[in-house]
C-alpha atoms as a PDB file:
ATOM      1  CA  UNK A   1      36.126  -9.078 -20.776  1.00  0.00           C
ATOM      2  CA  UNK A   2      38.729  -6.895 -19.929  1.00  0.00           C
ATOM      3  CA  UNK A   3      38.525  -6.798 -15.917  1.00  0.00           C
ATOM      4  CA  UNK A   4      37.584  -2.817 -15.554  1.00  0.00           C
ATOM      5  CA  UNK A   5      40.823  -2.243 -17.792  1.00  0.00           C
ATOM      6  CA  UNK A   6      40.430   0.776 -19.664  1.00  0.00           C
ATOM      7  CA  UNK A   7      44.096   0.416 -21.506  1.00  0.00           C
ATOM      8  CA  UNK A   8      46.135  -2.223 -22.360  1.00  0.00           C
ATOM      9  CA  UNK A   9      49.183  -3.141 -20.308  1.00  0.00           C
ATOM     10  CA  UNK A  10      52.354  -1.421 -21.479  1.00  0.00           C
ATOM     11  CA  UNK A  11      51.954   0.606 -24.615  1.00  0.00           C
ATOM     12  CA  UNK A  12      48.802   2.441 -25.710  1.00  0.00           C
ATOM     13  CA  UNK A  13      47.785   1.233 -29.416  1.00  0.00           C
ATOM     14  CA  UNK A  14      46.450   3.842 -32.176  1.00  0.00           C
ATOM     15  CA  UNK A  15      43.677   2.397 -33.815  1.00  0.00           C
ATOM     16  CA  UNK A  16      45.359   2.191 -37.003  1.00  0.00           C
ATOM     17  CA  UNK A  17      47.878  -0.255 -35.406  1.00  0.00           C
ATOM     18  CA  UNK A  18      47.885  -3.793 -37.100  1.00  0.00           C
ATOM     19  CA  UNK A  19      47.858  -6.936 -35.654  1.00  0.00           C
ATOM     20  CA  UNK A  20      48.636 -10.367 -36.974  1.00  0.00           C
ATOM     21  CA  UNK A  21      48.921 -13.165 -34.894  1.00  0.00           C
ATOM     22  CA  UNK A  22      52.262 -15.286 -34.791  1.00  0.00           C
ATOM     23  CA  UNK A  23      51.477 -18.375 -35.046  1.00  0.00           C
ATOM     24  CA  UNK A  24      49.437 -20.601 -37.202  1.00  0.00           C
ATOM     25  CA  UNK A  25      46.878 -23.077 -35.942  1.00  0.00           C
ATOM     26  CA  UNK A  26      45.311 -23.147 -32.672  1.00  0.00           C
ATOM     27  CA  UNK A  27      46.268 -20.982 -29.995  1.00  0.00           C
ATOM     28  CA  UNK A  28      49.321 -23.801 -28.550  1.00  0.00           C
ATOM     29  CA  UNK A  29      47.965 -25.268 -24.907  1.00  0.00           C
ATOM     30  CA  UNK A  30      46.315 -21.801 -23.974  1.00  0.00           C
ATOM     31  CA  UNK A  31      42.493 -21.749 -22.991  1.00  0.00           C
ATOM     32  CA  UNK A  32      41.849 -18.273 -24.111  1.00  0.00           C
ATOM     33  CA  UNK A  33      38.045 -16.329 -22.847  1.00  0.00           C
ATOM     34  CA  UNK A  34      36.489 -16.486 -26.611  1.00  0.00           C
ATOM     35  CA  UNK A  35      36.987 -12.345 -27.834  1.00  0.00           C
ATOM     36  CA  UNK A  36      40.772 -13.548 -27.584  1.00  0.00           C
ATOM     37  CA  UNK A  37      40.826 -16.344 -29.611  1.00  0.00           C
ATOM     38  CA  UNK A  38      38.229 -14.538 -32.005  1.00  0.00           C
ATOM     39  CA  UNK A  39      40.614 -11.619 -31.965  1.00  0.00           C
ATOM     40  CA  UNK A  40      43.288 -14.419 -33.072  1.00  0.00           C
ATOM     41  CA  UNK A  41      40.923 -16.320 -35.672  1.00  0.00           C
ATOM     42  CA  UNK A  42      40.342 -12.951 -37.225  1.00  0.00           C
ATOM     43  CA  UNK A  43      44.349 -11.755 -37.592  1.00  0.00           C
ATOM     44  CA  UNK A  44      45.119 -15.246 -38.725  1.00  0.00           C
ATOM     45  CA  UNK A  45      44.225 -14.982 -42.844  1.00  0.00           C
ATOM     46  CA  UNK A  46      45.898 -11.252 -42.946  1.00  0.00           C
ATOM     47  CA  UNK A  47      46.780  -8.527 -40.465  1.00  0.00           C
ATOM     48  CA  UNK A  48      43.925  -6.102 -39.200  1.00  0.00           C
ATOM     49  CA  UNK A  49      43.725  -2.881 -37.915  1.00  0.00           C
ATOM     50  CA  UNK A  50      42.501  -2.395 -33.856  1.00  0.00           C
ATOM     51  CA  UNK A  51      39.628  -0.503 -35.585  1.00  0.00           C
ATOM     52  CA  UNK A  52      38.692  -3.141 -37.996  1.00  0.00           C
ATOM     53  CA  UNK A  53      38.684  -5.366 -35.327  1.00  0.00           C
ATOM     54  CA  UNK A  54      36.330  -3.668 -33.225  1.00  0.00           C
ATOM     55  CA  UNK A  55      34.015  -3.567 -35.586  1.00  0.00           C
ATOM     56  CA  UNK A  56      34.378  -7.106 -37.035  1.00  0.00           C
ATOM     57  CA  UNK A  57      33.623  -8.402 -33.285  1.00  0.00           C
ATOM     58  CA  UNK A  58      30.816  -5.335 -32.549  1.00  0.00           C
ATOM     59  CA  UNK A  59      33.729  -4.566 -29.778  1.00  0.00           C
ATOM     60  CA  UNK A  60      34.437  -0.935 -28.412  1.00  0.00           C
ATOM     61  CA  UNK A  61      37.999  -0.055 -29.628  1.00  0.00           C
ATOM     62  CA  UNK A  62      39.110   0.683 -26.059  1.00  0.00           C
ATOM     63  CA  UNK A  63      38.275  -3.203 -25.432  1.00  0.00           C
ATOM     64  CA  UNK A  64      40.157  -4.379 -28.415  1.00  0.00           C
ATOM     65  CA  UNK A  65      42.877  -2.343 -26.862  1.00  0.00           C
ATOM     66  CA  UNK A  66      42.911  -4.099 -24.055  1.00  0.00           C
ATOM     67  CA  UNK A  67      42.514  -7.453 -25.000  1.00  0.00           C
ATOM     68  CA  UNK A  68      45.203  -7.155 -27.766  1.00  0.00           C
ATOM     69  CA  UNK A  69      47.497  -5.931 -25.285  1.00  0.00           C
ATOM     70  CA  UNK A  70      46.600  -9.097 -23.307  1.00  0.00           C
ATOM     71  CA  UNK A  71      47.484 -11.118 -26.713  1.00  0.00           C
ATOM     72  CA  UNK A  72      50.678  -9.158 -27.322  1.00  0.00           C
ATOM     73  CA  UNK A  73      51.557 -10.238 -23.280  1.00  0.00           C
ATOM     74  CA  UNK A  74      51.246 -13.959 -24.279  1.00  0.00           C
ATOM     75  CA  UNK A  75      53.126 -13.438 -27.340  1.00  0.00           C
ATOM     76  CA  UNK A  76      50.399 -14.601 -29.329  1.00  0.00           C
ATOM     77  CA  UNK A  77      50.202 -11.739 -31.798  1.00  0.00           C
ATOM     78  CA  UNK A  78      52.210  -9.262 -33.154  1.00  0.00           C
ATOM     79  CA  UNK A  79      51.510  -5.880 -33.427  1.00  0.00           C
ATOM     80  CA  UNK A  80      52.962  -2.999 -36.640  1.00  0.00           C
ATOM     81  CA  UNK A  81      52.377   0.451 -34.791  1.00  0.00           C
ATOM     82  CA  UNK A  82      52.186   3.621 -37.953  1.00  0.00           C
ATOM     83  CA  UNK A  83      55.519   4.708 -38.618  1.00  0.00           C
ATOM     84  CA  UNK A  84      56.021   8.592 -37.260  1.00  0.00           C
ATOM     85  CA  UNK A  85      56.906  10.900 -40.314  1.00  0.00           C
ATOM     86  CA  UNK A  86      60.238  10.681 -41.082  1.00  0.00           C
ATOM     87  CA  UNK A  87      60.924  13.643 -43.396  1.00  0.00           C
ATOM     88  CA  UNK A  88      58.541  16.218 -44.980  1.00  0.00           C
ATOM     89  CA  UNK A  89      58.786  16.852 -49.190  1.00  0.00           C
ATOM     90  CA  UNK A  90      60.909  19.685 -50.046  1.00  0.00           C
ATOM     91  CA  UNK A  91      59.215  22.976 -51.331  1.00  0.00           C
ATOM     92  CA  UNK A  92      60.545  22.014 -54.534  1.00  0.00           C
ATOM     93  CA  UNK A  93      58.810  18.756 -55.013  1.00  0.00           C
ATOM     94  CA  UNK A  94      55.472  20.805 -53.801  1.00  0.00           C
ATOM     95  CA  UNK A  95      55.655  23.164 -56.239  1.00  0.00           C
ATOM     96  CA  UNK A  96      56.565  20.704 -58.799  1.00  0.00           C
ATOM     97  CA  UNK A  97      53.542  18.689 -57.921  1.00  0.00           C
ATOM     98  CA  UNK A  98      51.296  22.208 -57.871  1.00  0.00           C
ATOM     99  CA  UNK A  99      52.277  22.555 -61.628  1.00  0.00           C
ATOM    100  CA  UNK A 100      51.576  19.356 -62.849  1.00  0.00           C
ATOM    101  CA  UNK A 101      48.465  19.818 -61.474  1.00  0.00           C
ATOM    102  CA  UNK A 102      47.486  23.427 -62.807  1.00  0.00           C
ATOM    103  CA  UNK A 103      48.349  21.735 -65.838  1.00  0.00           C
ATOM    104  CA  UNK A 104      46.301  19.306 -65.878  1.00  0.00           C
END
């Protein structure tokens, strides 16, 4: 499936990472090995997670790694890495949050 690969080309996903495919119907002139174009029958009604992949297909993760960074190569999916934390609460809104609670 995956040709000894052990990680996708280019960037390494987090298995939270969604993927949605980007187009809609068939996968255009492509002959695609069938975990791709199950991978891409999957993401078509809503965007999945690697994970959720994996274990929709009974896939390792580190396979549907691979073989979405395959996808993402033919630009036949598209791919929503988790945002990094932008800010943190302020001390304020923690103990704010720590009193409503108490008070609960």
């Amino acid at each position: 499936m995956t040709g000894g690969r052990t990680h996708p080309n280019g960037a390494d996903f987090p298995l939270i990472t969604q993927v949605a495919t980007t187009e809609s119907k068939g996968h255009g002139n492509q002959v695609l090995q069938p975990e791709l174009a199950a991978i891409l029958d999957l993401c078509r009604e809503r965007p999945l997670a690697i994970v959720e992949i994996a274990a929709l297909l009974d896939l390792w993760p580190s396979v549907v790694k691979v073989l979405c960074g395959d996808l993402l190569a033919k630009s036949l999916i598209a791919i929503k890495t988790p945002g990094e934390e932008t800010s943190t609460p302020s001390v304020e809104l923690l103990e704010r949050v720590i009193r409503g609670i108490r008070e609960l």
